[in-house]
Protein backbone atom coordinates (compact mmCIF):
# COMPACT_ATOMS: atom_id res chain seq x y z
CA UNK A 1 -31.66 -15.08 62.07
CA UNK A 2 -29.86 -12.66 64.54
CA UNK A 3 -28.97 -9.45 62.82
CA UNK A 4 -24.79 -9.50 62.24
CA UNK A 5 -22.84 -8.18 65.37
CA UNK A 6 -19.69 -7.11 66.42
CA UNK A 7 -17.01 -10.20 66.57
CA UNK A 8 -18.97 -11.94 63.65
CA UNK A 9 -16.78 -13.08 60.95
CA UNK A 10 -18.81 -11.12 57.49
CA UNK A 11 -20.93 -13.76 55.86
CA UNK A 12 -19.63 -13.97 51.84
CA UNK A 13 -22.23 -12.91 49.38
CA UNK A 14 -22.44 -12.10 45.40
CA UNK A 15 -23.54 -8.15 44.58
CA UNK A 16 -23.97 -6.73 41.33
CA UNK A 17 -22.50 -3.44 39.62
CA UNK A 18 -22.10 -1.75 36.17
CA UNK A 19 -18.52 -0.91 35.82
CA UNK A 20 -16.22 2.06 33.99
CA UNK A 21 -17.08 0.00 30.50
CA UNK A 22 -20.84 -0.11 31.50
CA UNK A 23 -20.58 -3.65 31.78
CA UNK A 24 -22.75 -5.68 34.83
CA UNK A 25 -20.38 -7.38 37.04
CA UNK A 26 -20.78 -9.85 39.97
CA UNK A 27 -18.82 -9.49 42.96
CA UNK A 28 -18.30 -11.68 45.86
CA UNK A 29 -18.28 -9.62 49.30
CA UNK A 30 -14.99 -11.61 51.00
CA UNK A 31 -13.38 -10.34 47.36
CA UNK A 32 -13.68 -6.52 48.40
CA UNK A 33 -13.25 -6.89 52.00
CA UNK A 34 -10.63 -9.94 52.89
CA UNK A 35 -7.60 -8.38 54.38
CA UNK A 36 -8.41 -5.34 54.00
CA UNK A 37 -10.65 -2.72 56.36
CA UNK A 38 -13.62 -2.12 54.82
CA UNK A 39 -17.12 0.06 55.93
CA UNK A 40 -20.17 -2.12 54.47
CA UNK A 41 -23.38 0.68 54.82
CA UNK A 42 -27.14 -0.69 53.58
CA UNK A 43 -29.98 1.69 53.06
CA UNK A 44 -33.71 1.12 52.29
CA UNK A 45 -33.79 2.47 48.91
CA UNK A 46 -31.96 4.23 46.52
CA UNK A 47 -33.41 7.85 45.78
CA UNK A 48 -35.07 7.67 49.29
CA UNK A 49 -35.11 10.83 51.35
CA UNK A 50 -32.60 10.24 53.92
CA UNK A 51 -30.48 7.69 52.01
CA UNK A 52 -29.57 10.26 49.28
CA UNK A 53 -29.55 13.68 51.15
CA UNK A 54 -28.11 12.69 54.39
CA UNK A 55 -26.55 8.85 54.28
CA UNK A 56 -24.47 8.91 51.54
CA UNK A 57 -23.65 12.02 50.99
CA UNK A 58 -21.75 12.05 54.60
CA UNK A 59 -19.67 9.09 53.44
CA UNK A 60 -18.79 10.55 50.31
CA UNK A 61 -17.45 13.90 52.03
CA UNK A 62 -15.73 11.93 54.71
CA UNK A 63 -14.32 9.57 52.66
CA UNK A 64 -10.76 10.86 53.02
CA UNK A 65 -10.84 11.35 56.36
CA UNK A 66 -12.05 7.55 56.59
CA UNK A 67 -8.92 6.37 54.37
CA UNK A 68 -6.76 8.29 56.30
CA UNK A 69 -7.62 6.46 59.25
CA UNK A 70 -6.49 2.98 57.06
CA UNK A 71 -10.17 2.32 55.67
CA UNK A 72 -9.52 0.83 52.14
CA UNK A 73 -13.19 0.80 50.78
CA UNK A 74 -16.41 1.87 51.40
CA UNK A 75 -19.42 0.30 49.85
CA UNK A 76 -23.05 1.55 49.85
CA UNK A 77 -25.43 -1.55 49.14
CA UNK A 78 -28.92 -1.71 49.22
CA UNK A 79 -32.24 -3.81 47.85
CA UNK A 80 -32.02 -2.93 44.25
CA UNK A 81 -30.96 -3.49 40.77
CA UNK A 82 -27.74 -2.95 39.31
CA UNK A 83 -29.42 -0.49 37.18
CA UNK A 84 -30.88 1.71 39.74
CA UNK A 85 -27.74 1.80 41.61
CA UNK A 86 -25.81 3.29 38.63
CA UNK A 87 -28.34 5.68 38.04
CA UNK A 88 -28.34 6.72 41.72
CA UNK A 89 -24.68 6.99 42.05
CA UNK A 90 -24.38 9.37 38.81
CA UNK A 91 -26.40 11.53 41.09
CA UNK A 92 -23.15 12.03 43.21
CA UNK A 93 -20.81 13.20 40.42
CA UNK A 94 -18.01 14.42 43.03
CA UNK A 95 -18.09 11.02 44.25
CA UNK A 96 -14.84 8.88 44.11
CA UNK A 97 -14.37 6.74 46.92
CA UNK A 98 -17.81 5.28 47.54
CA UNK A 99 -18.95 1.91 45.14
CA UNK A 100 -22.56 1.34 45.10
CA UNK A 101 -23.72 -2.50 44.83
CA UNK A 102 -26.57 -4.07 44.24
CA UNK A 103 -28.60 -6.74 46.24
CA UNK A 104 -31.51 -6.69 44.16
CA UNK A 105 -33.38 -9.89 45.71
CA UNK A 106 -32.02 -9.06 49.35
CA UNK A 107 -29.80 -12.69 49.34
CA UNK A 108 -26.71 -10.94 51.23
CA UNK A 109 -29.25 -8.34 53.37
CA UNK A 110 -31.13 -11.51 54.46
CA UNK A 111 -26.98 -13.31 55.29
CA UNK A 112 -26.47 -10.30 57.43
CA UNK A 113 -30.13 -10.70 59.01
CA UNK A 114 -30.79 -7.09 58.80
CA UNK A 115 -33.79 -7.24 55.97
CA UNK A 116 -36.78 -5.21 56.85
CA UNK A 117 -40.35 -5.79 55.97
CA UNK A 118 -41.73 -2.40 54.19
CA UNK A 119 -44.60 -4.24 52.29
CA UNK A 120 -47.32 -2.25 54.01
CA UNK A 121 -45.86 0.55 52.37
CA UNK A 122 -45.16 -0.70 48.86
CA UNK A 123 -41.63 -1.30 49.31
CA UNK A 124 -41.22 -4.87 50.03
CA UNK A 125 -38.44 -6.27 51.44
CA UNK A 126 -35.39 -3.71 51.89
CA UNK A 127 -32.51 -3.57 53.93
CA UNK A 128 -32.55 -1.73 57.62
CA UNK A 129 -30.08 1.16 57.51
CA UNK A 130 -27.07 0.51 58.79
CA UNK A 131 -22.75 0.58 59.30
CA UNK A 132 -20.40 -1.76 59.49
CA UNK A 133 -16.24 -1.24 60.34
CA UNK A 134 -15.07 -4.99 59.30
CA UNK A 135 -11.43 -5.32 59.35
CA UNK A 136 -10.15 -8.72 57.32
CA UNK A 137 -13.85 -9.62 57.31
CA UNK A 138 -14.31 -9.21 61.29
CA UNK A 139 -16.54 -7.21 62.10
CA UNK A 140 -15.72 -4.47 64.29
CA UNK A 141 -18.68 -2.23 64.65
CA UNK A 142 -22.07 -2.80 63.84
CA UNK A 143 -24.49 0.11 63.83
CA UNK A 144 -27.80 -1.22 62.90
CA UNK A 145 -31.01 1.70 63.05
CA UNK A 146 -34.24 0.71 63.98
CA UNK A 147 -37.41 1.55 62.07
CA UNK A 148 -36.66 4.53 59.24
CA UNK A 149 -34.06 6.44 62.18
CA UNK A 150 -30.87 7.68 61.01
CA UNK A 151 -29.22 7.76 64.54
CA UNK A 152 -25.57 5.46 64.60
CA UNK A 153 -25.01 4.46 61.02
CA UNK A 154 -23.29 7.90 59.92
CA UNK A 155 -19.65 8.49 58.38
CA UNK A 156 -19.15 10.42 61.53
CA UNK A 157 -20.60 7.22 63.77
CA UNK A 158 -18.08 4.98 61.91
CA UNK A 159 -15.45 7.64 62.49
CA UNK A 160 -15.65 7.67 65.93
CA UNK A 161 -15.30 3.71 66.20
CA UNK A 162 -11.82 3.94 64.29
């Protein structure tokens, strides 16, 4: 399947979460992001190097410069479970604006054709790193990084396409 592209319409998709009450919820993607502007961002792994020193933390310090500009939420997903994601995003404690979701068996990363083989190293099946603007579930940017780069899928590279 082609990887998701600018024009696409955002394919809908169930994701997992723990929420304030600690309880696991299901979410449907077109729930969080139908007429509303949205940034969808996938990393490899939770706890990875780049993912939690350089990926997130830029949306999390840019998030209110990306609401100002009329983005109304940003979501960090990536290939595992609800219970690693929690624990990851307690690592960000001065985080408010960012929800962390879980595709544990890469269903929606497959949807958006952007899975990535890391078997060879242990890893599986993960999600390629990436950004997505979608406004009212169009997308409007798609910044999809090949192999482990961290070039175009920045706050500041979804910044710039606002």
């Amino acid at each position: 399947m082609a990887p998701i592209a600018v024009g696409d319409v955002l394919p809908d998709g169930t994701l997992s979460y723990f929420d304030a009450d600690d309880k696991l919820q299901q979410v449907s993607v077109h729930s969080l992001a139908a007429g509303k502007k949205v940034i969808i961002f996938g990393v490899p792994g939770a706890f990875t190097p780049t993912c939690s020193l350089k990926h997130v933390p830029g949306f999390i310090e840019k998030a209110g410069e990306l609401k100002s500009k009329g983005v109304d939420e940003i979501i960090c997903i990536s290939v595992n479970d609800p219970f690693v994601m929690k624990a990851w995003a307690k690592t960000y404690p001065e985080n408010k604006d960012v929800k962390f979701l879980a595709d544990g068996s890469a269903t929606y990363t497959h949807a958006l054709g952007l899975e990535l083989n890391l078997g060879d190293k242990g890893l599986g099946t993960r999600s390629r790193r990436f950004a997505l603007l979608v406004d009212d579930l169009k997308v409007k940017a798609a910044n999809v990084e090949s192999g482990g780069e961290f070039t175009v899928s920045s706050a500041d590279d979804i910044l710039k396409a606002l």
